[in-house]
Every structure is written in C-alpha cells, then in structure tokens.
Protein backbone atom coordinates (compact mmCIF):
# COMPACT_ATOMS: atom_id res chain seq x y z
CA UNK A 1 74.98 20.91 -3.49
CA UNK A 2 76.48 24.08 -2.11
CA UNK A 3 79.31 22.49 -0.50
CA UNK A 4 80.35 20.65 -4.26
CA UNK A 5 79.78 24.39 -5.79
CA UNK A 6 82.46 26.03 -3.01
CA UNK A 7 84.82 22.57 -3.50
CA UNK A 8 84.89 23.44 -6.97
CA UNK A 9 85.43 27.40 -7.40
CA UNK A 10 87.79 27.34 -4.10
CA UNK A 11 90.73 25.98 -5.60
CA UNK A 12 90.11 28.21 -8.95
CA UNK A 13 89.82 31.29 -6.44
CA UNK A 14 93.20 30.13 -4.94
CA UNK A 15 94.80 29.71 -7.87
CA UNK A 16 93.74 33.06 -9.41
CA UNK A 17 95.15 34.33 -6.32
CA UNK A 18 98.62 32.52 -5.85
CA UNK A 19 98.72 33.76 -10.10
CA UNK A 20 98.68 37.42 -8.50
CA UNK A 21 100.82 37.27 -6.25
CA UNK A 22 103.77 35.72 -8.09
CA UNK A 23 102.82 38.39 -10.87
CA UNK A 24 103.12 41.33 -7.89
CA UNK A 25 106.01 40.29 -6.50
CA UNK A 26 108.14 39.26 -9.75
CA UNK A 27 107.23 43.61 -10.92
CA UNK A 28 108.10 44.56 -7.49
CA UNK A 29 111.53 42.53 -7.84
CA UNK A 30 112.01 44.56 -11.84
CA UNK A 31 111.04 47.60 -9.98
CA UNK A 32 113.76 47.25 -7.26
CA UNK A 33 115.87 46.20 -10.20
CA UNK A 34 115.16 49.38 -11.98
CA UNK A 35 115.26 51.52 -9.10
CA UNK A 36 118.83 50.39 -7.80
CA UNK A 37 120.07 51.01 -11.68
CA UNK A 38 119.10 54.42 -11.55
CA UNK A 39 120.28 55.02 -8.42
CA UNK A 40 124.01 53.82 -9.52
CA UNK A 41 123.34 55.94 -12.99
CA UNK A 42 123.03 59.23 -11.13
CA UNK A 43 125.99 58.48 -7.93
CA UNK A 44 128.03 57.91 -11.09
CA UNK A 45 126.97 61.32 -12.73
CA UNK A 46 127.52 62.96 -9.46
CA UNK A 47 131.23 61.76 -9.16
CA UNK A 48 131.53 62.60 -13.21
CA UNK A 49 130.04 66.56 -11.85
CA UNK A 50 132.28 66.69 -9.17
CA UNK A 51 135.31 66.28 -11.25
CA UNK A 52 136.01 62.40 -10.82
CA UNK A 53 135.49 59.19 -12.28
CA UNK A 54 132.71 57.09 -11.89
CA UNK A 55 134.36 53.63 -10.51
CA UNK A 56 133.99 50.42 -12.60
CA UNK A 57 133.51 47.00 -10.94
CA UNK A 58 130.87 44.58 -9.62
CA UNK A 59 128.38 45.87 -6.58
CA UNK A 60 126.43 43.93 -4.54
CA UNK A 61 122.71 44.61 -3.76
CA UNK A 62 122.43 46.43 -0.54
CA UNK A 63 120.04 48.97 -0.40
CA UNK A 64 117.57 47.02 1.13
CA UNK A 65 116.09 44.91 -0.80
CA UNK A 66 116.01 41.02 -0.99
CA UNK A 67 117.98 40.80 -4.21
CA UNK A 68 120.65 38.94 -2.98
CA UNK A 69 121.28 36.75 -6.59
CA UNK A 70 121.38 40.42 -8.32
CA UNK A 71 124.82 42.31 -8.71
CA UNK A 72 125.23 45.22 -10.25
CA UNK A 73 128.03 46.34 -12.63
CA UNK A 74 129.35 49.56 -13.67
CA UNK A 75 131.51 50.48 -16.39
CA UNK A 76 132.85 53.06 -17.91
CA UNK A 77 134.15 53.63 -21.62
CA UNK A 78 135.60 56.27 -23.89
CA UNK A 79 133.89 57.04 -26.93
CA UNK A 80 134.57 59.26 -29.77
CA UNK A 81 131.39 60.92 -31.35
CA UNK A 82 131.79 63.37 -33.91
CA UNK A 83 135.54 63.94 -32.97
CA UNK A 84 134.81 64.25 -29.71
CA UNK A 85 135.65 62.20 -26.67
CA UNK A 86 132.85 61.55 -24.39
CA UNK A 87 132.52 58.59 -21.71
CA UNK A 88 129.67 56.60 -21.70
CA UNK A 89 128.86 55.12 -17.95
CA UNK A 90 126.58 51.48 -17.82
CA UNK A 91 125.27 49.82 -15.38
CA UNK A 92 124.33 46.16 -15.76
CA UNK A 93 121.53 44.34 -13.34
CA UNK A 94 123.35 40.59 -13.40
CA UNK A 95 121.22 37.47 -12.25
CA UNK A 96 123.42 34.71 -11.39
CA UNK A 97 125.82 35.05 -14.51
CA UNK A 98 122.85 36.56 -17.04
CA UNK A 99 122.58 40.23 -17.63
CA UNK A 100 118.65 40.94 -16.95
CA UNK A 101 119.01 44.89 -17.24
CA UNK A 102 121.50 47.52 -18.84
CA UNK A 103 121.20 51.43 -18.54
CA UNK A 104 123.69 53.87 -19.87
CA UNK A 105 124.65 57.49 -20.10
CA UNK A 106 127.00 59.55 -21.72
CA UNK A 107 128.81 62.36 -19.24
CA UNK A 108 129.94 64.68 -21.81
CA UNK A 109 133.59 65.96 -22.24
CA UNK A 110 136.51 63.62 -20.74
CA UNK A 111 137.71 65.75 -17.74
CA UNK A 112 140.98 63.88 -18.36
C-alpha cells in the first residue's frame, strides 16, 4: 500500500518541481533581460554626459549571460517638446525577430 501511495504523489512531486524550475529560470532570463537594458540605458547617458552621442545599431548579448537568441538595439531620435529639441535614447531587447522589451530616456538639450 505504501509503495502505490509514493508511485502516485512521486510523479505529482516531480512535476510541481520541473513547474518551478522552468518558472525560475524563464524570471532569471527577464531579469538578465532587464538588467542588460539598463545597463545600455545608462553607457548611453554616460556618452550623452560626456559630450557625445550615444551610438545606434544592433548589440549582441555578451555580458555573460546565456542569451545568445537576444540582441539588443539602440536608437536614438530627435524630438521636439515644447519647442525644444531633446533626444530620446531606446533600447530594444529583440528575440529572434520579436521585440520582447523596450526602455527609453530622454537626454535633455541636443549638444549638436
């Protein structure tokens, strides 16, 4: 009888379990994700500070992490906002063709 009882909750227990993991390791994976994003963000808001431009183009995923399907993408645009010109700097998280994440900030003044 005891063996039937552990036959029957085993594979529930396992299954609970592989649920988990998948769940842990898909918000570790949005928390790299995230991470990486900000990362760009602020290197692109320490160029803008230093007097330069943030560049625009497609990165790759280095920083350690096994994202290898996710590029990032910067871009920067000029924006007027109540008569004045201000760029606006995104970054894009891209999963094989699919944008999965966007952040953005302004950097004030053009220093054009």
């Amino acid at each position: 009888m005891a063996v039937t009882l552990v036959l029957l909750i085993l594979p529930i227990i396992l299954y609970v379990l592989s649920s988990t993991l998948s769940i842990v390791k898909t918000t570790y994976t949005h928390d790299y994700i995230l991470q990486d994003s900000l990362s760009y963000i602020e290197a692109g808001k320490a160029v803008y500070d230093s007097g330069g431009v943030p560049t625009t183009g497609t990165i790759s995923s280095s920083n350690g992490h096994n994202l290898s399907n996710i590029t990032f993408k910067q871009s920067v645009t000029e924006e007027v906002v109540n008569g004045v010109s201000i760029l606006r700097f995104s970054v894009q998280a891209i999963d094989n063709g699919v944008t999965i994440y966007e952040i953005s900030t302004f950097l004030g003044p053009s220093h054009r």
